[in-house]
N, C-alpha and C. Protein backbone atom coordinates (compact mmCIF):
# COMPACT_ATOMS: atom_id res chain seq x y z
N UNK A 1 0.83 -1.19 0.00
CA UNK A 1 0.00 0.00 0.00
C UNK A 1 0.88 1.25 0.00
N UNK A 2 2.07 1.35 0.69
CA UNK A 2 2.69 2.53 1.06
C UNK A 2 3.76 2.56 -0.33
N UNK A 3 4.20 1.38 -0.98
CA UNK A 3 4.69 1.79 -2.50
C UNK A 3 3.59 2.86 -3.41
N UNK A 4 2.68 1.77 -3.55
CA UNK A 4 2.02 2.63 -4.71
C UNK A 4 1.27 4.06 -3.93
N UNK A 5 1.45 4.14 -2.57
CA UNK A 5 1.20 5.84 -2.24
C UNK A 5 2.14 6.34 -2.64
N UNK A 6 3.27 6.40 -2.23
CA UNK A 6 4.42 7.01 -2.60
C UNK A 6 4.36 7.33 -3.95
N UNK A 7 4.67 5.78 -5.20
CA UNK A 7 4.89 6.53 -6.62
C UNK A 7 3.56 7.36 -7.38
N UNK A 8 2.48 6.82 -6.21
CA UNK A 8 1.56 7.65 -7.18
C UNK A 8 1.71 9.45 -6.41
N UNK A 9 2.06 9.49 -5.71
CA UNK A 9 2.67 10.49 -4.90
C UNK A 9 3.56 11.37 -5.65
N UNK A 10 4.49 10.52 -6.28
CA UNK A 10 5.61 11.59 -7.00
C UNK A 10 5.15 11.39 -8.25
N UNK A 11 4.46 10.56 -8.98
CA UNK A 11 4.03 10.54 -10.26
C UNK A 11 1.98 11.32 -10.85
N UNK A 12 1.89 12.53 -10.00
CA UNK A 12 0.79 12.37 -9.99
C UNK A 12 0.15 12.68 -11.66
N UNK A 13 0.99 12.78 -12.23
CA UNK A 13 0.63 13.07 -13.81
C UNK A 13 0.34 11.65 -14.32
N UNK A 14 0.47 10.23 -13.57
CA UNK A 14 0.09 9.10 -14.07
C UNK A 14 -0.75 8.55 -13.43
N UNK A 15 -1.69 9.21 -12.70
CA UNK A 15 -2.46 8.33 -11.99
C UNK A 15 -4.00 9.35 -12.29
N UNK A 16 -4.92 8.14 -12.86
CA UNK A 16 -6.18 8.21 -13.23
C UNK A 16 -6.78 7.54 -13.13
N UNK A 17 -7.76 7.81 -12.07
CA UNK A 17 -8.92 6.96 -11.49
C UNK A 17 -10.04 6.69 -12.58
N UNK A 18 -10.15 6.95 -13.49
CA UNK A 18 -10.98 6.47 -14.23
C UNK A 18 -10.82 5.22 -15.39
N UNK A 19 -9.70 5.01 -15.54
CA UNK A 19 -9.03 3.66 -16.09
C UNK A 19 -8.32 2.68 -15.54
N UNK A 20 -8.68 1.89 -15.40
CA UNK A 20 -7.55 1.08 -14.83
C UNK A 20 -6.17 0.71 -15.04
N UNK A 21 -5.72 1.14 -16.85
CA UNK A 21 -4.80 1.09 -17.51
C UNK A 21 -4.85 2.18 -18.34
N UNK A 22 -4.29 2.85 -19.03
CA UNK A 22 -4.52 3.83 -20.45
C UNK A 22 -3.30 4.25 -20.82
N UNK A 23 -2.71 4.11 -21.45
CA UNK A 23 -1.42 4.46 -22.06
C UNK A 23 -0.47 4.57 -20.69
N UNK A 24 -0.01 5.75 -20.29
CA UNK A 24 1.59 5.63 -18.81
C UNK A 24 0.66 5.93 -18.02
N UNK A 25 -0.82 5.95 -17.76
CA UNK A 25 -1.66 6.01 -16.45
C UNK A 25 -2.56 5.03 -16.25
N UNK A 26 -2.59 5.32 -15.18
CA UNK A 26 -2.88 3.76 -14.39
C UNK A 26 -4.02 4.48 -12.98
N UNK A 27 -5.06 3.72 -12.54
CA UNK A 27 -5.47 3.99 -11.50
C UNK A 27 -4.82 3.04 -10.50
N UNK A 28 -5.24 3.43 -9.15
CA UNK A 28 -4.65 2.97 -7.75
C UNK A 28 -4.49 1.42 -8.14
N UNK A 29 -5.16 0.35 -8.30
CA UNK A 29 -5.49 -0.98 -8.83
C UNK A 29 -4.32 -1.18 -9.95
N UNK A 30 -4.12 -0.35 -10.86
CA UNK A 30 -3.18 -0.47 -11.65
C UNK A 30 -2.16 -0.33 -11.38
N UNK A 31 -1.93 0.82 -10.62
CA UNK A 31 -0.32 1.14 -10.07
C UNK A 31 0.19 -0.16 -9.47
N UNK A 32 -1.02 -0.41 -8.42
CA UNK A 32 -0.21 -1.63 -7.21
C UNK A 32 0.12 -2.63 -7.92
N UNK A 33 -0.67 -3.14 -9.11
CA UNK A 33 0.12 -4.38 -9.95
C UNK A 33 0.84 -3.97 -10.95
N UNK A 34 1.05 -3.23 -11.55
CA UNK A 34 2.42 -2.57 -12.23
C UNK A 34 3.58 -2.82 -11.29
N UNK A 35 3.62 -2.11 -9.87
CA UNK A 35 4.69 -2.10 -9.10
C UNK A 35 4.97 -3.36 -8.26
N UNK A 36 4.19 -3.86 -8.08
CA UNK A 36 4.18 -5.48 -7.57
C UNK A 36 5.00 -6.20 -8.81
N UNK A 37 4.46 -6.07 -9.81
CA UNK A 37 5.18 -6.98 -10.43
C UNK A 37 6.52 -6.68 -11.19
N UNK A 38 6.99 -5.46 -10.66
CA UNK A 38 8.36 -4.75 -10.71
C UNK A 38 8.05 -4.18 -11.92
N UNK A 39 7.33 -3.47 -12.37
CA UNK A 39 7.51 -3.06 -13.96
C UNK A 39 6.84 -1.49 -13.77
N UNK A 40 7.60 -0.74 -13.12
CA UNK A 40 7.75 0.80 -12.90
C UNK A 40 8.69 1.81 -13.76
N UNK A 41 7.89 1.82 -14.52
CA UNK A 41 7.97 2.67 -16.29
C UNK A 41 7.21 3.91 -16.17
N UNK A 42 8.42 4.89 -16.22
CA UNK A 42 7.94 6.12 -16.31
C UNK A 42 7.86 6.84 -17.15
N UNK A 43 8.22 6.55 -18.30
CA UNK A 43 8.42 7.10 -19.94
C UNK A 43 8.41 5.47 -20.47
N UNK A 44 6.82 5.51 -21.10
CA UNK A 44 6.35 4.13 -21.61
C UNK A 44 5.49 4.51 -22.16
N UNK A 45 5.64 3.97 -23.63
CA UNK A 45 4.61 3.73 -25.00
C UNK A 45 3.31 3.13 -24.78
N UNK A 46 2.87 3.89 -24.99
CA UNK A 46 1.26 3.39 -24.53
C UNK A 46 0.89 2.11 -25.27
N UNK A 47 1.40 1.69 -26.26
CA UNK A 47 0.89 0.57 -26.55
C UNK A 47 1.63 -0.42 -26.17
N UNK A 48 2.34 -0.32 -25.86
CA UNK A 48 3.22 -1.31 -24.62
C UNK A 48 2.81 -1.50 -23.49
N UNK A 49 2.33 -0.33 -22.59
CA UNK A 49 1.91 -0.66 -21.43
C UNK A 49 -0.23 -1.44 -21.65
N UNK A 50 -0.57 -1.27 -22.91
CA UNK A 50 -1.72 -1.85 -22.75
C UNK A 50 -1.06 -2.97 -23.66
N UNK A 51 -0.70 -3.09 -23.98
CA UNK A 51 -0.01 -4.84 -24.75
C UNK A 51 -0.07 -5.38 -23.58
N UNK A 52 0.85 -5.39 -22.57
CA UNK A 52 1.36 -6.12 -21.33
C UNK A 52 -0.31 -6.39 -20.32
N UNK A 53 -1.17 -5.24 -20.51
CA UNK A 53 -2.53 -5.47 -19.62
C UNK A 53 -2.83 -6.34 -20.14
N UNK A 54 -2.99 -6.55 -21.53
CA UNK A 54 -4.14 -7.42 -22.13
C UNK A 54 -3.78 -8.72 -22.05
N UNK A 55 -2.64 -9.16 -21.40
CA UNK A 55 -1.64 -10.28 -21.32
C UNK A 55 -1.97 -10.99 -20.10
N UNK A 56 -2.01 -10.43 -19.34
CA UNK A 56 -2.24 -10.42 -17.88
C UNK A 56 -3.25 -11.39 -17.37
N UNK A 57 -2.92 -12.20 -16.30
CA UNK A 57 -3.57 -12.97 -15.57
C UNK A 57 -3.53 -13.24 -14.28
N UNK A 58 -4.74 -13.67 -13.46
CA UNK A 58 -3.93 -13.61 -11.98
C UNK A 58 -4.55 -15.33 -11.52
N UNK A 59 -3.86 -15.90 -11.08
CA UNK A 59 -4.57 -17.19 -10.04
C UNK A 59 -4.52 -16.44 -8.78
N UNK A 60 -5.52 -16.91 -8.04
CA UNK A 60 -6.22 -16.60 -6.67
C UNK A 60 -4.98 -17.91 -5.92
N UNK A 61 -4.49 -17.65 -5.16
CA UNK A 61 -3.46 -18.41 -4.55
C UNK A 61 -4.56 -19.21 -3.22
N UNK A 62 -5.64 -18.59 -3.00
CA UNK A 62 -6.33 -19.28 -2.02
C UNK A 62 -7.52 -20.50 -2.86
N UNK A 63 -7.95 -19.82 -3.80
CA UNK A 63 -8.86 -20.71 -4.96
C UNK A 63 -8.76 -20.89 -5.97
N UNK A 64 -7.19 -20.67 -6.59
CA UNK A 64 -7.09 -21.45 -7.68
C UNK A 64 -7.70 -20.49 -8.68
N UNK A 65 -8.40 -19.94 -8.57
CA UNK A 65 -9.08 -19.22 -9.80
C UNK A 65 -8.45 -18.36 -10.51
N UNK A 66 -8.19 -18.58 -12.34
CA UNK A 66 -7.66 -17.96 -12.86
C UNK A 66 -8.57 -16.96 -13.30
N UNK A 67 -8.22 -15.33 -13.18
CA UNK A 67 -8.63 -14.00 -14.23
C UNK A 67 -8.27 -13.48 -15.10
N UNK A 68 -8.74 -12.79 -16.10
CA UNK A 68 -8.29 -11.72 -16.55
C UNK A 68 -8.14 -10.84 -17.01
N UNK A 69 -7.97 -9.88 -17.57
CA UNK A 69 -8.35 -8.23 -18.00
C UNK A 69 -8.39 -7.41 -16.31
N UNK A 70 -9.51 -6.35 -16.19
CA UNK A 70 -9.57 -5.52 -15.37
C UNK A 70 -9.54 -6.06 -13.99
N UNK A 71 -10.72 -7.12 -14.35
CA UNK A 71 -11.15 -8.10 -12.58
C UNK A 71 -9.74 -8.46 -12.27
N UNK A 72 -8.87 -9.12 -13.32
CA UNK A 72 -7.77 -9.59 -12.45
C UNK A 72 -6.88 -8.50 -11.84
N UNK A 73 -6.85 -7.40 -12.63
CA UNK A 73 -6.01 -6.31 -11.98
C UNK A 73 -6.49 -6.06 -10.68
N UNK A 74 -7.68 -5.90 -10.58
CA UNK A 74 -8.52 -5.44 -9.31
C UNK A 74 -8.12 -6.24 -8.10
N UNK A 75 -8.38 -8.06 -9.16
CA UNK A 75 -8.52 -8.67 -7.44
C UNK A 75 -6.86 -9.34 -7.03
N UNK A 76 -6.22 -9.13 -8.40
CA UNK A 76 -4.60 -8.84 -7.21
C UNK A 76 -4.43 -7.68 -6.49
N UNK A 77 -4.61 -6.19 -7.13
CA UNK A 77 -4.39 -5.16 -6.17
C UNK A 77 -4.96 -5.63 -5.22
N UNK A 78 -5.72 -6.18 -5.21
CA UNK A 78 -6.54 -6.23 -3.04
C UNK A 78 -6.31 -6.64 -2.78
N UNK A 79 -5.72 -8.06 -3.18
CA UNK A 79 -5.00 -9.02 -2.58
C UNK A 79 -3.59 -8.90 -2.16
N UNK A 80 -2.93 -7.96 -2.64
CA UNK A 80 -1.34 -7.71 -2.64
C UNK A 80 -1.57 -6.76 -1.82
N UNK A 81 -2.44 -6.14 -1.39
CA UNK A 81 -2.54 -4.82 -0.35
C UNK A 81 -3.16 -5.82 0.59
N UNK A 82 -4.14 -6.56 0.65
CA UNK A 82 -4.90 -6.78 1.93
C UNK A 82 -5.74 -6.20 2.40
N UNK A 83 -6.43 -5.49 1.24
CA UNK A 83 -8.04 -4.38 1.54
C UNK A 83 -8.88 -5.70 1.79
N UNK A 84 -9.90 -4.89 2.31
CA UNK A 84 -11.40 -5.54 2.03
C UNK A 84 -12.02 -5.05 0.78
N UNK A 85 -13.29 -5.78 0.61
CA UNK A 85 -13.88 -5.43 -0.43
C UNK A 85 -14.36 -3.94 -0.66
N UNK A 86 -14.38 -3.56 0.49
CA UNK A 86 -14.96 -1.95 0.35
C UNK A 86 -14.10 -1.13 0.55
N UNK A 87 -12.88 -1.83 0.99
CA UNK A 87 -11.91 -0.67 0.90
C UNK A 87 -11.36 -0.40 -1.00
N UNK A 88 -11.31 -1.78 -1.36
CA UNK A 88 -10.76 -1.87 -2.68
C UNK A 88 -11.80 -1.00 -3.74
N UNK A 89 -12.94 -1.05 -3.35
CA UNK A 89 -13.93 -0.42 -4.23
C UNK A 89 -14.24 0.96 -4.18
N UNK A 90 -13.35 1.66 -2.56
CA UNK A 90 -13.34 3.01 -3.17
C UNK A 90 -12.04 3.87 -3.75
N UNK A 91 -11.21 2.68 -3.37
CA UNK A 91 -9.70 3.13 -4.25
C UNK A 91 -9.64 2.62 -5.55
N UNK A 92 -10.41 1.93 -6.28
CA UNK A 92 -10.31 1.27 -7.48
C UNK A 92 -11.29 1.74 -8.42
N UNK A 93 -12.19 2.67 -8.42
CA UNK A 93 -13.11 2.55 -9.32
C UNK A 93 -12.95 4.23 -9.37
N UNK A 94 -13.38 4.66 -10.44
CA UNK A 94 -13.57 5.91 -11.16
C UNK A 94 -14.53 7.04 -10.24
N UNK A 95 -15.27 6.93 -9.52
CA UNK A 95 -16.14 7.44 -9.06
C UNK A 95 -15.34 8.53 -7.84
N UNK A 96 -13.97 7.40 -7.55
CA UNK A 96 -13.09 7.98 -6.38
C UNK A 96 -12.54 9.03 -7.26
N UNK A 97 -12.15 10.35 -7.01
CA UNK A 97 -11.25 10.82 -7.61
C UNK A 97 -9.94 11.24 -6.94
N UNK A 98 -8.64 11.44 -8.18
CA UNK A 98 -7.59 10.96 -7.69
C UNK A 98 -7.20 11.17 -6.15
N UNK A 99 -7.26 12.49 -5.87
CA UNK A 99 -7.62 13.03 -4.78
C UNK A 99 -7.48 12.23 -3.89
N UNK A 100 -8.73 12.25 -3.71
CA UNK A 100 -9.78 11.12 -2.84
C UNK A 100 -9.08 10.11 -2.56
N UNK A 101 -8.50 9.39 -3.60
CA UNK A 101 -7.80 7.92 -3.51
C UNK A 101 -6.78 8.28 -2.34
N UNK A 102 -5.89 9.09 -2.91
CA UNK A 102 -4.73 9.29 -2.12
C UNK A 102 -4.94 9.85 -0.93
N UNK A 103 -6.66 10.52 -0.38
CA UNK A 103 -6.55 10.73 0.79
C UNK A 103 -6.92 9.21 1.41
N UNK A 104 -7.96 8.66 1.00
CA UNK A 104 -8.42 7.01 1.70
C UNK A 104 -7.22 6.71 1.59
N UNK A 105 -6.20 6.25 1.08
CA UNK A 105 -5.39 5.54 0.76
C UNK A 105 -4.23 6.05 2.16
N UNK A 106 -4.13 7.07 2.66
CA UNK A 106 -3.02 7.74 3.34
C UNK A 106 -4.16 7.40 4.53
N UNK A 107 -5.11 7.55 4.77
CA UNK A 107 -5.92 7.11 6.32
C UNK A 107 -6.13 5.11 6.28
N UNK A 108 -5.81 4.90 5.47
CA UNK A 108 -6.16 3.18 5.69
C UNK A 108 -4.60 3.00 6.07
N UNK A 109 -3.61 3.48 5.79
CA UNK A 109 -1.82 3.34 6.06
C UNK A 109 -1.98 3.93 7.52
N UNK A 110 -2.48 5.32 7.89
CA UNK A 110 -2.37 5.68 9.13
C UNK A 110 -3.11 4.73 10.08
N UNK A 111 -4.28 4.09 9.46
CA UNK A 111 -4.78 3.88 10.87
C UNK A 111 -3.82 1.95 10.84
N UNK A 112 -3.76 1.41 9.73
CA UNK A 112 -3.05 0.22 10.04
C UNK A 112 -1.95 0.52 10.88
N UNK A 113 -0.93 1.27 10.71
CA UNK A 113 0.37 1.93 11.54
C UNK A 113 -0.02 2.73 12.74
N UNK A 114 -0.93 2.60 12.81
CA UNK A 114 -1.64 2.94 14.16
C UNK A 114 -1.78 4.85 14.36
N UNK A 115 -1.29 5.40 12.86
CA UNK A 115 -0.91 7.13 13.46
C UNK A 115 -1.93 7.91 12.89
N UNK A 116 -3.44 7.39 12.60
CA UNK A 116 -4.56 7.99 11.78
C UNK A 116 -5.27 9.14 12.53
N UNK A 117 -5.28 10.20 11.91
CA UNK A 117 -5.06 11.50 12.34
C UNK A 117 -6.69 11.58 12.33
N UNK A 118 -7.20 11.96 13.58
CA UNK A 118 -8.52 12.29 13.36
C UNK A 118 -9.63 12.68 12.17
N UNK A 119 -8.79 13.27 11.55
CA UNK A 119 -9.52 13.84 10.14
C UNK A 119 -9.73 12.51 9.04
N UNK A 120 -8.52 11.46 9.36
CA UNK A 120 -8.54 10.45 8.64
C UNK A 120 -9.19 9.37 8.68
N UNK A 121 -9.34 9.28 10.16
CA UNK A 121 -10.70 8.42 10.76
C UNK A 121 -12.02 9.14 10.31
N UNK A 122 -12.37 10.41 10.07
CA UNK A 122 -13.70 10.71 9.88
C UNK A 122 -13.79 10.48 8.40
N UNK A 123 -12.95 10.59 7.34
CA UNK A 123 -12.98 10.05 5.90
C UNK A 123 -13.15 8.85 5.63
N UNK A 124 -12.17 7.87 6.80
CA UNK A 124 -12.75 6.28 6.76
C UNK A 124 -14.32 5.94 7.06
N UNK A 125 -14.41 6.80 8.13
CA UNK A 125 -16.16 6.50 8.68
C UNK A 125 -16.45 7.12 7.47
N UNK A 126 -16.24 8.26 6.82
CA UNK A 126 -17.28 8.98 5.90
C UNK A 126 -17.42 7.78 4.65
N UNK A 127 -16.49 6.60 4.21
CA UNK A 127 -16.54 5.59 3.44
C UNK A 127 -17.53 4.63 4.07
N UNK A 128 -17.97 4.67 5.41
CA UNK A 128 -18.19 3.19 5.91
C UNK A 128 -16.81 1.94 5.86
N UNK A 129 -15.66 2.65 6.30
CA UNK A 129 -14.59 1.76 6.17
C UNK A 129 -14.17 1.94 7.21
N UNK A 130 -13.38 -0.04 7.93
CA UNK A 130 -13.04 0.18 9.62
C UNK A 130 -11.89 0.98 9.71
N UNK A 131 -12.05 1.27 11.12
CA UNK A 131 -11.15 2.70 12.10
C UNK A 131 -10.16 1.51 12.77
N UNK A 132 -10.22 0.57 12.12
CA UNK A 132 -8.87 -0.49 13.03
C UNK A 132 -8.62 -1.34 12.16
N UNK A 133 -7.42 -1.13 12.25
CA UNK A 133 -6.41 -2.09 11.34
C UNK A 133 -7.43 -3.52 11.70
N UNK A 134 -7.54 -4.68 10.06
CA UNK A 134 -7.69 -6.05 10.58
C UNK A 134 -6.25 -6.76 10.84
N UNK A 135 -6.64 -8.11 10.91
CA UNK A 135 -5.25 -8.30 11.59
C UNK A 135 -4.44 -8.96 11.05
N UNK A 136 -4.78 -8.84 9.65
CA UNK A 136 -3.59 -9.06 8.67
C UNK A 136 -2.93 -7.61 8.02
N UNK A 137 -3.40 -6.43 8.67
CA UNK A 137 -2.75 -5.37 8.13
C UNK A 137 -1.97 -5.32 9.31
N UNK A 138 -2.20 -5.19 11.02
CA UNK A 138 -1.66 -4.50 12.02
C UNK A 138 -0.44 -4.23 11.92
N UNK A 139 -0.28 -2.87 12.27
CA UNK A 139 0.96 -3.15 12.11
C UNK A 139 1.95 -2.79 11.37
N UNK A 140 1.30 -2.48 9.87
CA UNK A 140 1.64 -1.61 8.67
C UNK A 140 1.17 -1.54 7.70
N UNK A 141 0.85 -1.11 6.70
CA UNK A 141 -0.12 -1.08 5.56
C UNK A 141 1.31 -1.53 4.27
């Protein structure tokens, strides 16, 4: 979680919540499996970086289940972060804007690391998203 805050942090000219992929931008879901899978390209041909999406597959390491296109991007980012479903659905989908992402995204890190700044707890409640680390985050995001 705290990679893809960071590069989407210093890269904010590549991060767009309304695609999951699109030429060198990527939403939150995209970043985390771009950078998970080590392939952090910052001057990249857009038809390269959607060649490589359309390639893409994920097995579910708990069920076996193979994806692919967007769902799989989606349900590794959550899985490689360790969201819940509602956390993943307001950092992953278009509706969040970029903003937004990177503020949920900086209060789900504070409150896992235990340092979630009041204002950040009222943005989590304002999601309906928990104010306590579960307990596969504790600890650190």
């Amino acid at each position: 979680m705290r990679r893809t805050y960071d590069w989407i942090q210093a890269h904010p000219d590549q991060h767009n919540q309304g695609q999951w992929m699109c030429g060198t931008s990527a939403c939150w879901a995209g970043w985390t499996v771009l950078l998970e899978r080590g392939d952090e390209r910052v001057a990249l041909r857009a038809d390269d970086l959607i060649d490589t999406a359309l390639r893409w597959t994920w097995t579910n390491p708990e069920t076996g289940q193979v994806s692919s296109s967007g769902a799989a991007i989606e349900l590794e980012a959550q899985y490689v972060q360790g969201l819940t479903f509602e956390e993943a659905e307001v950092l992953f989908h278009g509706h969040t804007s970029e903003a937004e992402a990177l503020d949920v995204a900086a209060a789900i890190i504070g409150r896992d690391e235990g340092s979630a700044t009041a204002v950040q707890v009222e943005l989590l409640m304002f999601h309906n998203l928990p104010i306590v680390p579960s307990p596969s985050t504790a600890g650190g995001a």
